[in-house]
N, C-alpha and C. Protein backbone atom coordinates (compact mmCIF):
# COMPACT_ATOMS: atom_id res chain seq x y z
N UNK A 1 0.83 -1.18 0.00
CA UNK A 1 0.00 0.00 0.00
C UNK A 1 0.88 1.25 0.00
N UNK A 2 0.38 2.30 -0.56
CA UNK A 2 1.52 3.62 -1.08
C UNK A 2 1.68 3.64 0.61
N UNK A 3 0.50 4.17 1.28
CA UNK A 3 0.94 4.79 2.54
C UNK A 3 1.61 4.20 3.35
N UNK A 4 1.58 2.68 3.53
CA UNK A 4 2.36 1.54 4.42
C UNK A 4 3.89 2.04 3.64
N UNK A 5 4.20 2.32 2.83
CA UNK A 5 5.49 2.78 1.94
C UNK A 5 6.25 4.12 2.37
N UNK A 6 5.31 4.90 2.26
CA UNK A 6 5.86 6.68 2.88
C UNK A 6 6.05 6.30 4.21
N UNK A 7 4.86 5.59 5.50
CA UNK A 7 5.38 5.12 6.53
C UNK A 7 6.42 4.92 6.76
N UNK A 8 7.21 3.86 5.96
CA UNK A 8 7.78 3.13 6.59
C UNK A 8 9.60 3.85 6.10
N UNK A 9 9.03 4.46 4.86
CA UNK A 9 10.29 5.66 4.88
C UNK A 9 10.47 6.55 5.92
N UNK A 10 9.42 7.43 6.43
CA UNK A 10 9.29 8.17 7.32
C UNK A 10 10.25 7.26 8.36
N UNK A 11 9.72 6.32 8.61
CA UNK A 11 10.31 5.75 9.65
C UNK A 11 11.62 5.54 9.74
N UNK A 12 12.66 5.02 8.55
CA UNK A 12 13.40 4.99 8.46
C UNK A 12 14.30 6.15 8.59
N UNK A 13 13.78 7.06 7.94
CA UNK A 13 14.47 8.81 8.43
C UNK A 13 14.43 8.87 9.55
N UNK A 14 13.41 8.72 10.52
CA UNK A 14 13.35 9.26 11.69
C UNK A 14 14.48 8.49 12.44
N UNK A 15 14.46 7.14 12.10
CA UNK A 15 15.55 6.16 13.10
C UNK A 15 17.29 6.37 12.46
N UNK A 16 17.40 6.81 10.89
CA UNK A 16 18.40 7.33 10.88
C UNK A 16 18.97 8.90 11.89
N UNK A 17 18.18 9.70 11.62
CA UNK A 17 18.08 10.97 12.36
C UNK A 17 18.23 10.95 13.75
N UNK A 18 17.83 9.40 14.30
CA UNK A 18 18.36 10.05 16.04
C UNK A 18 19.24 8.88 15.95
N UNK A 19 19.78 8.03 14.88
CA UNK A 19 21.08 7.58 15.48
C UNK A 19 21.92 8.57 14.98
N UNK A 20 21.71 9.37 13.88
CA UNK A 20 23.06 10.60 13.92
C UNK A 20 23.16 11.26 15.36
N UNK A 21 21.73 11.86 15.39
CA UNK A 21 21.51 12.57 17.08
C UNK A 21 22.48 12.07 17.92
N UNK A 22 22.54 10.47 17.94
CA UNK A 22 23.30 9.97 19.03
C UNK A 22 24.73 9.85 19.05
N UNK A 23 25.29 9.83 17.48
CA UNK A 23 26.43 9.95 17.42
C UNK A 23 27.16 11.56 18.07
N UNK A 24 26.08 12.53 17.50
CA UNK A 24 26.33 13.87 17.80
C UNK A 24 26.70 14.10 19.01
N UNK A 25 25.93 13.46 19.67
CA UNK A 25 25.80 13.52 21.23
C UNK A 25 27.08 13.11 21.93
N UNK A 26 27.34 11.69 21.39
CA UNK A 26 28.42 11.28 21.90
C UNK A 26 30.03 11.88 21.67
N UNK A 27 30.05 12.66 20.00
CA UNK A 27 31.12 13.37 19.97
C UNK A 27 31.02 14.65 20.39
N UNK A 28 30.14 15.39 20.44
CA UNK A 28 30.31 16.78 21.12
C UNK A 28 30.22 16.27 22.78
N UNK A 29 30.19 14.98 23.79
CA UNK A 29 30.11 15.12 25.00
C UNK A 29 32.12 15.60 25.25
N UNK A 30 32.14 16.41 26.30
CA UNK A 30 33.15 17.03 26.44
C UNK A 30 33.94 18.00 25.62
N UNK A 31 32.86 18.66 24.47
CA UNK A 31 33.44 19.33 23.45
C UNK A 31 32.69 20.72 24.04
N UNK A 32 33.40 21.91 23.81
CA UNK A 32 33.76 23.39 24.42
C UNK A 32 32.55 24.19 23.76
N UNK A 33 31.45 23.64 22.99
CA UNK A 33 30.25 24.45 22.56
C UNK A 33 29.68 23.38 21.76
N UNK A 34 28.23 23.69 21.77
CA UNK A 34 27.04 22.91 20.70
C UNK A 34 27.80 23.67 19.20
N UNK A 35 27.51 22.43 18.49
CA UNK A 35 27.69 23.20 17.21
C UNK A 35 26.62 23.91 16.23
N UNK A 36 26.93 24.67 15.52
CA UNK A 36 25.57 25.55 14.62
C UNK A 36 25.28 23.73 14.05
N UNK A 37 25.86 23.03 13.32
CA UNK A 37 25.26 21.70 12.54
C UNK A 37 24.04 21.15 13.53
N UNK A 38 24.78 20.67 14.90
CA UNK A 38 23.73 20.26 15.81
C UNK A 38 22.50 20.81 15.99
N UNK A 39 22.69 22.34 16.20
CA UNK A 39 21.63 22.97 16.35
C UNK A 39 20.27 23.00 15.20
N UNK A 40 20.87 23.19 13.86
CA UNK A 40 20.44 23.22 12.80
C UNK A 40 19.33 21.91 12.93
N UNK A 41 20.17 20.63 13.18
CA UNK A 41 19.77 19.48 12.80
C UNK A 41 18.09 19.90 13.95
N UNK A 42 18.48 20.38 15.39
CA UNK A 42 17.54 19.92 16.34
C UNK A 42 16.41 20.72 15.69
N UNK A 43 16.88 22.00 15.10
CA UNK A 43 16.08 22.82 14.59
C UNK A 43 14.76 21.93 13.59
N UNK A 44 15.38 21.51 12.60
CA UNK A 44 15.03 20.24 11.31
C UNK A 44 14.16 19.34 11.86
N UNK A 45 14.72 18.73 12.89
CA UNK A 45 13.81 18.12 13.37
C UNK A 45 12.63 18.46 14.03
N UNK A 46 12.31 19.88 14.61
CA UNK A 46 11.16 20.15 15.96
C UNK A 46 10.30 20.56 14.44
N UNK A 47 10.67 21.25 13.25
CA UNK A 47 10.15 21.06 12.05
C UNK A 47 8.99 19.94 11.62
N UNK A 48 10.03 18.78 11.45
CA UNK A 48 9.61 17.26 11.13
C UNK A 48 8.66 17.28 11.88
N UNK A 49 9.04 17.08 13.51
CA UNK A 49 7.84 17.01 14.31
C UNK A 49 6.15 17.74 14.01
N UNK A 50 6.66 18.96 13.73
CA UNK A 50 5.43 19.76 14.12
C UNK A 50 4.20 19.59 12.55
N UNK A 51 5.44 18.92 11.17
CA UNK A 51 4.59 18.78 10.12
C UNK A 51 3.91 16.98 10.44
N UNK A 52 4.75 16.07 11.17
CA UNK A 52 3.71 15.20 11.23
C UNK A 52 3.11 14.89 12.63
N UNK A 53 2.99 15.75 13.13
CA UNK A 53 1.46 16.13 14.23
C UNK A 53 0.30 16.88 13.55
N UNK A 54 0.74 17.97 12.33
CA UNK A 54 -0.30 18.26 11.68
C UNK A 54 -0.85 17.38 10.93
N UNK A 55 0.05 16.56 10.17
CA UNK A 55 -0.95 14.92 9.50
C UNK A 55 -1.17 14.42 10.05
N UNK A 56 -0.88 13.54 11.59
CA UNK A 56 -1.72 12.92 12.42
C UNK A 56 -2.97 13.80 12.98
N UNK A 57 -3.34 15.26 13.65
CA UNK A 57 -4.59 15.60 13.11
C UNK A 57 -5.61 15.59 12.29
N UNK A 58 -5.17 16.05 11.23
CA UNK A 58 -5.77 15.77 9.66
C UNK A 58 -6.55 14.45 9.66
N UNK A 59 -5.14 13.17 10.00
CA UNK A 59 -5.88 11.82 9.65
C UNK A 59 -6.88 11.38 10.79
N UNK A 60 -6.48 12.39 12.08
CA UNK A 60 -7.74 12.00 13.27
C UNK A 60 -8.85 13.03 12.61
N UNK A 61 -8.89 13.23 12.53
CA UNK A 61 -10.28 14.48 11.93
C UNK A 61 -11.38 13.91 11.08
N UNK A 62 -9.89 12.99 10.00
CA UNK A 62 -10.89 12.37 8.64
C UNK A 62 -11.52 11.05 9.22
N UNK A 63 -11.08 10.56 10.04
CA UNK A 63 -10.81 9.11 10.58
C UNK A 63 -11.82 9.33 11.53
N UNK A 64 -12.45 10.42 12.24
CA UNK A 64 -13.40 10.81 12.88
C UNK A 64 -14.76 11.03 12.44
N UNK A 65 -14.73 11.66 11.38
CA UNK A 65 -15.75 12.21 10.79
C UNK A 65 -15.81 10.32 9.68
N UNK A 66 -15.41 9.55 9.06
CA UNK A 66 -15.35 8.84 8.28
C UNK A 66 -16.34 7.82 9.27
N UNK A 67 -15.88 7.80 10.50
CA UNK A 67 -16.57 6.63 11.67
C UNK A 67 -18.00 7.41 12.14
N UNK A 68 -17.82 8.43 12.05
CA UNK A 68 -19.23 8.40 12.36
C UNK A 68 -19.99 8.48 11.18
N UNK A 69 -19.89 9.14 9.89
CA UNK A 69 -20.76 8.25 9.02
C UNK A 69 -21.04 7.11 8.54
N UNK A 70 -20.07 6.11 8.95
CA UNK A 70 -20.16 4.70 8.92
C UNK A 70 -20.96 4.01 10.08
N UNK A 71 -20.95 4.73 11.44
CA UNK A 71 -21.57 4.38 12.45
C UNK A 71 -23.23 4.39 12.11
N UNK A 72 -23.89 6.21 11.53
CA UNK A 72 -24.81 6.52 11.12
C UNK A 72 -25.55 5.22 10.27
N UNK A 73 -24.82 5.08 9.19
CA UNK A 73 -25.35 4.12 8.07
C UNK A 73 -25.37 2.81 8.68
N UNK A 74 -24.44 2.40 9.60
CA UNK A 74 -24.95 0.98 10.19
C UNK A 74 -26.16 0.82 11.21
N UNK A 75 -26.46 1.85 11.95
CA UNK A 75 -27.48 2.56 12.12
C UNK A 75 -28.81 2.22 11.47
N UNK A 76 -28.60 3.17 10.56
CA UNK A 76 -29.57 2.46 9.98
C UNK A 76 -30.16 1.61 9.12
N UNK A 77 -28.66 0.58 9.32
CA UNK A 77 -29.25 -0.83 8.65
C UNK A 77 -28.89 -1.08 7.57
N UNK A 78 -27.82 -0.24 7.19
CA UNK A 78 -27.63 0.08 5.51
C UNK A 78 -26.50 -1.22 5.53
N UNK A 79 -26.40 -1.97 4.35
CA UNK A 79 -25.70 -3.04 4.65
C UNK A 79 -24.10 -2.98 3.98
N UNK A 80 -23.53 -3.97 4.30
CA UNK A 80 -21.69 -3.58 3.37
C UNK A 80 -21.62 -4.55 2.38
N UNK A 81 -21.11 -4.03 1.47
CA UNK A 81 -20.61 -4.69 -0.17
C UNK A 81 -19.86 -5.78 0.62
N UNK A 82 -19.76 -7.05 -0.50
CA UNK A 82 -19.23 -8.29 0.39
C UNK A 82 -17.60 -8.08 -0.12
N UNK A 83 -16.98 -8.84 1.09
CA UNK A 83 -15.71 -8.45 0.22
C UNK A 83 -14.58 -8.37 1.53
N UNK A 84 -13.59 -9.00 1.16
CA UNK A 84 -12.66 -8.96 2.31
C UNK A 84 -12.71 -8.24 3.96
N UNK A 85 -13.07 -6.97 3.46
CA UNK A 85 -13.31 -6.12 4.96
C UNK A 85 -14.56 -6.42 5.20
N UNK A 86 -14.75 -5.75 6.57
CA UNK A 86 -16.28 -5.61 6.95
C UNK A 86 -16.57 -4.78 7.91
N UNK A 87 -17.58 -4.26 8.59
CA UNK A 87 -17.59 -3.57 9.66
C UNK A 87 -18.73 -4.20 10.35
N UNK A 88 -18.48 -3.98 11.66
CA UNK A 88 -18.85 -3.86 12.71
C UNK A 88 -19.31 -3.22 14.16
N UNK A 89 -20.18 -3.19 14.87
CA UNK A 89 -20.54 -2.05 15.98
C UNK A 89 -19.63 -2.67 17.19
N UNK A 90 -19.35 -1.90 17.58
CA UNK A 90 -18.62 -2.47 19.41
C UNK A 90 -18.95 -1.29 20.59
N UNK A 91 -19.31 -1.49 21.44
CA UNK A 91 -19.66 -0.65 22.50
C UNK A 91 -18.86 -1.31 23.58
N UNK A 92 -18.11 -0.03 23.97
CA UNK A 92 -17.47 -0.69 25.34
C UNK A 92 -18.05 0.69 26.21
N UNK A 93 -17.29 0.47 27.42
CA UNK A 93 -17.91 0.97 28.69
C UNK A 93 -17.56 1.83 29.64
N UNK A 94 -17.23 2.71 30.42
CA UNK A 94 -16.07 3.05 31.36
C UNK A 94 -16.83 3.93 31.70
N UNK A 95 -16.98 4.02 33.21
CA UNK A 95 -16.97 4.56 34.38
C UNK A 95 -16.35 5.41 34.94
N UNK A 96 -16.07 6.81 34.94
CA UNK A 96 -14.67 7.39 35.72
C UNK A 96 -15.63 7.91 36.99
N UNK A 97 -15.11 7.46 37.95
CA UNK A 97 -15.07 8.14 39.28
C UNK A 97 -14.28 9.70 39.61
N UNK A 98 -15.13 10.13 40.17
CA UNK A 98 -14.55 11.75 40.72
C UNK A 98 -13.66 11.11 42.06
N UNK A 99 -11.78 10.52 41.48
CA UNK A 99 -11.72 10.15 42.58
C UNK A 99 -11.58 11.29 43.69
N UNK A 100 -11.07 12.41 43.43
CA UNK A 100 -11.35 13.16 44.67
C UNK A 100 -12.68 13.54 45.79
N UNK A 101 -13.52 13.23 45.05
CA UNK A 101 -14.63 13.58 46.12
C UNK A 101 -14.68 12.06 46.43
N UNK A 102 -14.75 10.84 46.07
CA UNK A 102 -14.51 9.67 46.76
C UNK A 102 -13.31 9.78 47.97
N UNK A 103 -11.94 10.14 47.50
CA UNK A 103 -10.54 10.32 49.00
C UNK A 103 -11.36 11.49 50.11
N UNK A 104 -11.88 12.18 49.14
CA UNK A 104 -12.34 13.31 50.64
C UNK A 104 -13.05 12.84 51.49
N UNK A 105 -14.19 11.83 50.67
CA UNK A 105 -15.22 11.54 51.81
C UNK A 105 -14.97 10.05 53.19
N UNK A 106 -13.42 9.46 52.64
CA UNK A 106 -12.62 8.44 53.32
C UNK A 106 -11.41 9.57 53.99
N UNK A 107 -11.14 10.85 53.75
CA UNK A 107 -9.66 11.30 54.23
C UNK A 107 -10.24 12.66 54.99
N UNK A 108 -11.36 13.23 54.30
CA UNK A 108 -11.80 14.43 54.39
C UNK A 108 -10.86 15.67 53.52
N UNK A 109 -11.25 17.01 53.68
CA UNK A 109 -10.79 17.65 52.79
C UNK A 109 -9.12 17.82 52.76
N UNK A 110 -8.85 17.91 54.26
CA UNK A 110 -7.20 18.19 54.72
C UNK A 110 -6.52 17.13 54.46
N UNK A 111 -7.15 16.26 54.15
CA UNK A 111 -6.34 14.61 54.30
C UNK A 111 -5.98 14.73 52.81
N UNK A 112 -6.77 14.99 52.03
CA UNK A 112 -6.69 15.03 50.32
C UNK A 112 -5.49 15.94 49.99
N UNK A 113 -5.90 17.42 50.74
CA UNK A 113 -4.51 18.53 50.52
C UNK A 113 -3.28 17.79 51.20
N UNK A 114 -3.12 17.18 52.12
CA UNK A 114 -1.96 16.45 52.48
C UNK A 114 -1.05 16.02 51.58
N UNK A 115 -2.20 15.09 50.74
CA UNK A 115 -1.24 14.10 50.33
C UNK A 115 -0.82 14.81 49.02
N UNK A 116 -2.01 16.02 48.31
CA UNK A 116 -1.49 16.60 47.49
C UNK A 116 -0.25 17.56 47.96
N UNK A 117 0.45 17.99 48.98
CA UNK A 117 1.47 18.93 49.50
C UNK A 117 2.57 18.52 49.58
N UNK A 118 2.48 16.73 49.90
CA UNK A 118 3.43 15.83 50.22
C UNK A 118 3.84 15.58 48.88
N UNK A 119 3.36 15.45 47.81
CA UNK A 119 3.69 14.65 46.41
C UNK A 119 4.45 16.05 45.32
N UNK A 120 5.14 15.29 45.38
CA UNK A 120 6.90 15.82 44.47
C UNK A 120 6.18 16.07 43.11
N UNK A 121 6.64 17.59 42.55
CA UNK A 121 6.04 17.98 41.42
C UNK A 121 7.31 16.97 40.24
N UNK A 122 6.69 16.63 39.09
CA UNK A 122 7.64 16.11 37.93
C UNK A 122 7.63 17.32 36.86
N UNK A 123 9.06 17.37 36.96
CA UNK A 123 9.68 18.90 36.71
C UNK A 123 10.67 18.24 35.06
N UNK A 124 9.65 18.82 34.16
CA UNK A 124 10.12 18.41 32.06
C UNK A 124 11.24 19.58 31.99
N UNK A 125 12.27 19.46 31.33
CA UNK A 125 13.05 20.89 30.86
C UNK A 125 13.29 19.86 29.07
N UNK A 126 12.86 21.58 28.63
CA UNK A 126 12.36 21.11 26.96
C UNK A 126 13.96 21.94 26.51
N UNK A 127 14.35 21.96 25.21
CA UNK A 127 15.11 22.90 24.54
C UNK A 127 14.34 23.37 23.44
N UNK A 128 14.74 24.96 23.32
CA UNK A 128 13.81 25.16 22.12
C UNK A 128 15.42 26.28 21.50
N UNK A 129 14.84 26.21 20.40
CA UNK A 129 15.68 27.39 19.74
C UNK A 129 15.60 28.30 19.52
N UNK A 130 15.96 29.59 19.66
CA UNK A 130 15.80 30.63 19.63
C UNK A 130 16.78 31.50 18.48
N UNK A 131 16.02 32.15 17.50
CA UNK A 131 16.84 32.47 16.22
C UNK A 131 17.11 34.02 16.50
N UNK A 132 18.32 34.35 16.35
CA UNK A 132 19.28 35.29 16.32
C UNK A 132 19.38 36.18 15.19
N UNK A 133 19.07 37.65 15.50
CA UNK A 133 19.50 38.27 14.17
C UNK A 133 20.65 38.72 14.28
């Protein structure tokens, strides 16, 4: 299939691209500045990134809107051409609990802030680039 094809190129770039990353990494460790190449590259890449998060949108959007008119038409009964694929309805289930008003009413309100006061924030540090005139 074309797209199983661009995939699987994509893929291959991407796994070439962070074993360079890693080579990079390993020869600039103990070297006296990042280089403009490195930078460039990280640059290239937050690029890459940000064009295929916009096609994974796109394909959730179409892939959204495609299921629910398929949902609609099974609905109402409309039937499928015979033929290798097929579709089907599935309903699953899930429950979410408000667990906080469940801990409050076993801890009360101070017992809940406790344990939220006690618990260690997880602290991300991103790099971004910043372009220079």
């Amino acid at each position: 299939m074309k797209t199983d094809a661009a995939h699987e190129a994509k893929r291959e770039a991407f796994d070439r691209a962070c074993s360079q990353m890693a080579q990079v990494h390993d020869a600039t460790r103990g070297s006296p500045m990042i280089t403009q190449q490195t930078i460039r590259e990280f640059y290239e890449a937050q690029g890459q990134l940000a064009a295929l998060k916009a096609q994974l949108k796109d394909a959730e959007e179409l892939t959204t809107k495609l299921e629910g008119a398929l949902l609609a038409s099974l609905e109402d009964g409309q039937k499928t051409q015979r033929g290798r694929l097929a579709l089907a309805m599935k309903e699953t289930e899930r429950r979410n609990v408000a667990w906080q008003k469940e801990c409050e009413k076993l801890l009360g309100k101070n017992g809940v802030e406790a344990i939220r006061a006690g618990t260690a924030p997880t602290i991300y540090t991103h790099v971004v680039v910043v372009l220079s005139t």
